[in-house]
N, C-alpha and C. Protein backbone atom coordinates (compact mmCIF):
# COMPACT_ATOMS: atom_id res chain seq x y z
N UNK A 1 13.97 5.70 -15.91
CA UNK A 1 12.88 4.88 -15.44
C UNK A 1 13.03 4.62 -13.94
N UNK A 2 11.69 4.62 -13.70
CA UNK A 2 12.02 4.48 -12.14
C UNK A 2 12.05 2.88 -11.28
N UNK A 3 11.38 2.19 -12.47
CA UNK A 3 11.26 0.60 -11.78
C UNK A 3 9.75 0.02 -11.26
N UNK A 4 8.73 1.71 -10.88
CA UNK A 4 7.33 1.66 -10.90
C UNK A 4 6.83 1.08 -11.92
N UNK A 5 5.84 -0.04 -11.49
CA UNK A 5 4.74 -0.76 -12.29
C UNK A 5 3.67 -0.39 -12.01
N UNK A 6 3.20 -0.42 -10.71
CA UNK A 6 2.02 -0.61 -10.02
C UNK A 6 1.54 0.97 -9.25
N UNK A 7 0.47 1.18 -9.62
CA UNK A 7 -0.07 2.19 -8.05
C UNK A 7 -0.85 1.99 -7.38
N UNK A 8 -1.07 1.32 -6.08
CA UNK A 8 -1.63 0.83 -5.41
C UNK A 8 -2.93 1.73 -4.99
N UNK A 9 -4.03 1.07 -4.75
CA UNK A 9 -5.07 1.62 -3.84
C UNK A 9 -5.28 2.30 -2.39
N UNK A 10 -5.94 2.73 -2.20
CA UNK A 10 -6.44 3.34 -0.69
C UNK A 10 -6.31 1.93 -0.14
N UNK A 11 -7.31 1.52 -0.12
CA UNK A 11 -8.04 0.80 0.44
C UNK A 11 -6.81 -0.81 0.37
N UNK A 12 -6.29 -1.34 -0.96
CA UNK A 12 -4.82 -2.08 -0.56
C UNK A 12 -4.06 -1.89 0.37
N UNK A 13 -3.79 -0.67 0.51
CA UNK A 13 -2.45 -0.06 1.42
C UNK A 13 -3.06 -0.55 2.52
N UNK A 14 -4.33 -0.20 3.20
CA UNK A 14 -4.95 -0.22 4.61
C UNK A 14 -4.84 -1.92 4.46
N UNK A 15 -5.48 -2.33 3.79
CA UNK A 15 -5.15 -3.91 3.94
C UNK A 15 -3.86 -4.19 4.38
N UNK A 16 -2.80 -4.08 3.35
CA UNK A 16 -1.21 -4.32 3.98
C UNK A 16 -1.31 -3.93 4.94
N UNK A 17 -0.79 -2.44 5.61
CA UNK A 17 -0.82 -2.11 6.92
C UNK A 17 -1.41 -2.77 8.38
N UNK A 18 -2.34 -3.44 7.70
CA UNK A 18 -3.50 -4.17 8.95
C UNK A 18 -3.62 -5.50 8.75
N UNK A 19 -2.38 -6.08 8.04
CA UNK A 19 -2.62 -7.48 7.78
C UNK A 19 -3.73 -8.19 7.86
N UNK A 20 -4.77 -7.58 6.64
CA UNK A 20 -5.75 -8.18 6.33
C UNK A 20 -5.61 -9.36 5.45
N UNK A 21 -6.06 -10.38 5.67
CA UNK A 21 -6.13 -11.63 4.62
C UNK A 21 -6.32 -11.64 3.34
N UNK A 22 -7.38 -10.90 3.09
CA UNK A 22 -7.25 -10.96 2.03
C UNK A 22 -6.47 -9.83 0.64
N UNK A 23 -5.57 -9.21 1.45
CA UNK A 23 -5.05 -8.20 1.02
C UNK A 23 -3.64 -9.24 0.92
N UNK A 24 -2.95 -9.68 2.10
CA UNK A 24 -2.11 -10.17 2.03
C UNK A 24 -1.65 -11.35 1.48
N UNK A 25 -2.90 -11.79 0.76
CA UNK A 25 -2.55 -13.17 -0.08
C UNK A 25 -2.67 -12.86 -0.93
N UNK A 26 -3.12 -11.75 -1.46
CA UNK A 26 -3.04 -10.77 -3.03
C UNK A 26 -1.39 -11.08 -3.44
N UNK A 27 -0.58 -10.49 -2.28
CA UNK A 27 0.70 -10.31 -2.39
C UNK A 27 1.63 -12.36 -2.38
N UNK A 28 1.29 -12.66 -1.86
CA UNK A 28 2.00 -14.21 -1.32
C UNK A 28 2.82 -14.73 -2.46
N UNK A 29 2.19 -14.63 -4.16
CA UNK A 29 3.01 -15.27 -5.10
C UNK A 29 4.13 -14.08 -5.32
N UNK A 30 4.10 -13.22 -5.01
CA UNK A 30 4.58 -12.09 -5.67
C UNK A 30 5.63 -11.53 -4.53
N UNK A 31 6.88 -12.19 -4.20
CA UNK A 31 7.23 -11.71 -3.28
C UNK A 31 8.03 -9.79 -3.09
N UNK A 32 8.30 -10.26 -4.62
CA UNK A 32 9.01 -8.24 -4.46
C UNK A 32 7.95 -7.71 -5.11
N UNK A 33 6.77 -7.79 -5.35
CA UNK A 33 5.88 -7.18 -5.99
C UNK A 33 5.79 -5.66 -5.54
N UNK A 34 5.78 -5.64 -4.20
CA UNK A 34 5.94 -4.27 -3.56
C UNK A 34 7.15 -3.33 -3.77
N UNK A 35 8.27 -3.75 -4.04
CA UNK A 35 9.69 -3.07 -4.55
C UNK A 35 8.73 -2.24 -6.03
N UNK A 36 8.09 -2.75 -6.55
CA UNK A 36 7.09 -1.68 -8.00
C UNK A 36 6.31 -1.08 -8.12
N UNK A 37 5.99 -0.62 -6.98
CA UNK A 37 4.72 -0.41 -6.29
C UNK A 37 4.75 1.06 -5.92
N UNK A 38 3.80 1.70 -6.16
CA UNK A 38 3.94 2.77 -5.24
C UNK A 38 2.21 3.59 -4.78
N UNK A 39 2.47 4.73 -4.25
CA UNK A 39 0.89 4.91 -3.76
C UNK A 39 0.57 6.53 -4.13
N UNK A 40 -0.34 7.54 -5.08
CA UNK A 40 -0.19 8.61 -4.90
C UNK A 40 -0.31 9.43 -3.55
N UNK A 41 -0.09 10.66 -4.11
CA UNK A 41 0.00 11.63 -2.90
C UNK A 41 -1.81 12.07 -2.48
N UNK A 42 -2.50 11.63 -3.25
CA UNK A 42 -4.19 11.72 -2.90
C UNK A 42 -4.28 10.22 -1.70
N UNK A 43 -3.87 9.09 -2.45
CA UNK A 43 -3.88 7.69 -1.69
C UNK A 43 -3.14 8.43 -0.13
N UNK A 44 -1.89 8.74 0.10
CA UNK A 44 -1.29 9.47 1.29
C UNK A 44 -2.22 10.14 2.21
N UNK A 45 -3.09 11.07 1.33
CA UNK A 45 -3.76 11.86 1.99
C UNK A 45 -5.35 11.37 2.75
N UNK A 46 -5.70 10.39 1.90
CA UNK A 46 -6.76 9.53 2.22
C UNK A 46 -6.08 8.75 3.58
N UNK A 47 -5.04 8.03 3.42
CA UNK A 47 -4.39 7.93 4.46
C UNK A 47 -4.36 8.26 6.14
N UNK A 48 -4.16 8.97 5.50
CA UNK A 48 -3.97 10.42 7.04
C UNK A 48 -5.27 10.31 7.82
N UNK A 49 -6.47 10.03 7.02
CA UNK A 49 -7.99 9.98 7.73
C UNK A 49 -8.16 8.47 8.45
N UNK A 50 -8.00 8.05 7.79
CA UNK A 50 -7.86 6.22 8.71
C UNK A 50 -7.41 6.49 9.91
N UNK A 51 -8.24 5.48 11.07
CA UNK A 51 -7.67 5.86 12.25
C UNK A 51 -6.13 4.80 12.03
N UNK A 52 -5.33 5.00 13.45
CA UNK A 52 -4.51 3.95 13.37
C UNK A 52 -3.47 3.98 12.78
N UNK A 53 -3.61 4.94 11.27
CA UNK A 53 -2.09 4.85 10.07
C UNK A 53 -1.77 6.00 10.45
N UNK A 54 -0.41 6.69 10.21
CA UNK A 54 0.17 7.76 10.64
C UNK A 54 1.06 7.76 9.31
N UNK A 55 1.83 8.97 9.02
CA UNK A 55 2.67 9.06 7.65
C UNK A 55 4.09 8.35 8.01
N UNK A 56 4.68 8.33 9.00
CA UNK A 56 5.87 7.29 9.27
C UNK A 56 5.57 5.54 8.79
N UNK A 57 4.44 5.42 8.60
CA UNK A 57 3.64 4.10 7.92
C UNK A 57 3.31 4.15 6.13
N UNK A 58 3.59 5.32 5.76
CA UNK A 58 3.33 5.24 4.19
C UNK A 58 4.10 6.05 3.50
N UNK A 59 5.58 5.88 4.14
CA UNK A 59 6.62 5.99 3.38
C UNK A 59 7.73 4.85 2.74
């Protein structure tokens, strides 16, 4: 087992990354919530099109 719960969204990730509000109070009760978390390799690739994120950011 790997310890993954969660697979996060496109559109979550860009929130985290950009400390959006309301992305980041999603997270506030949940402090290791992100340690379960992970994002596919389509979410990555969607990624890559956002200005601003680069792949050294969604590893």
């Amino acid at each position: 087992m790997t310890g993954i719960k969660y697979l996060l969204d496109t559109n979550i990730v860009i929130g985290l990354l950009k400390a959006f509000p309301d992305a980041t109070n999603l997270l506030q009760p949940y402090p290791d919530l992100l340690e379960k978390c992970a994002v596919s390799q389509i979410t990555r690739m969607e990624l890559l099109g956002f200005p601003g994120v680069d792949m050294e950011n969604t590893q």
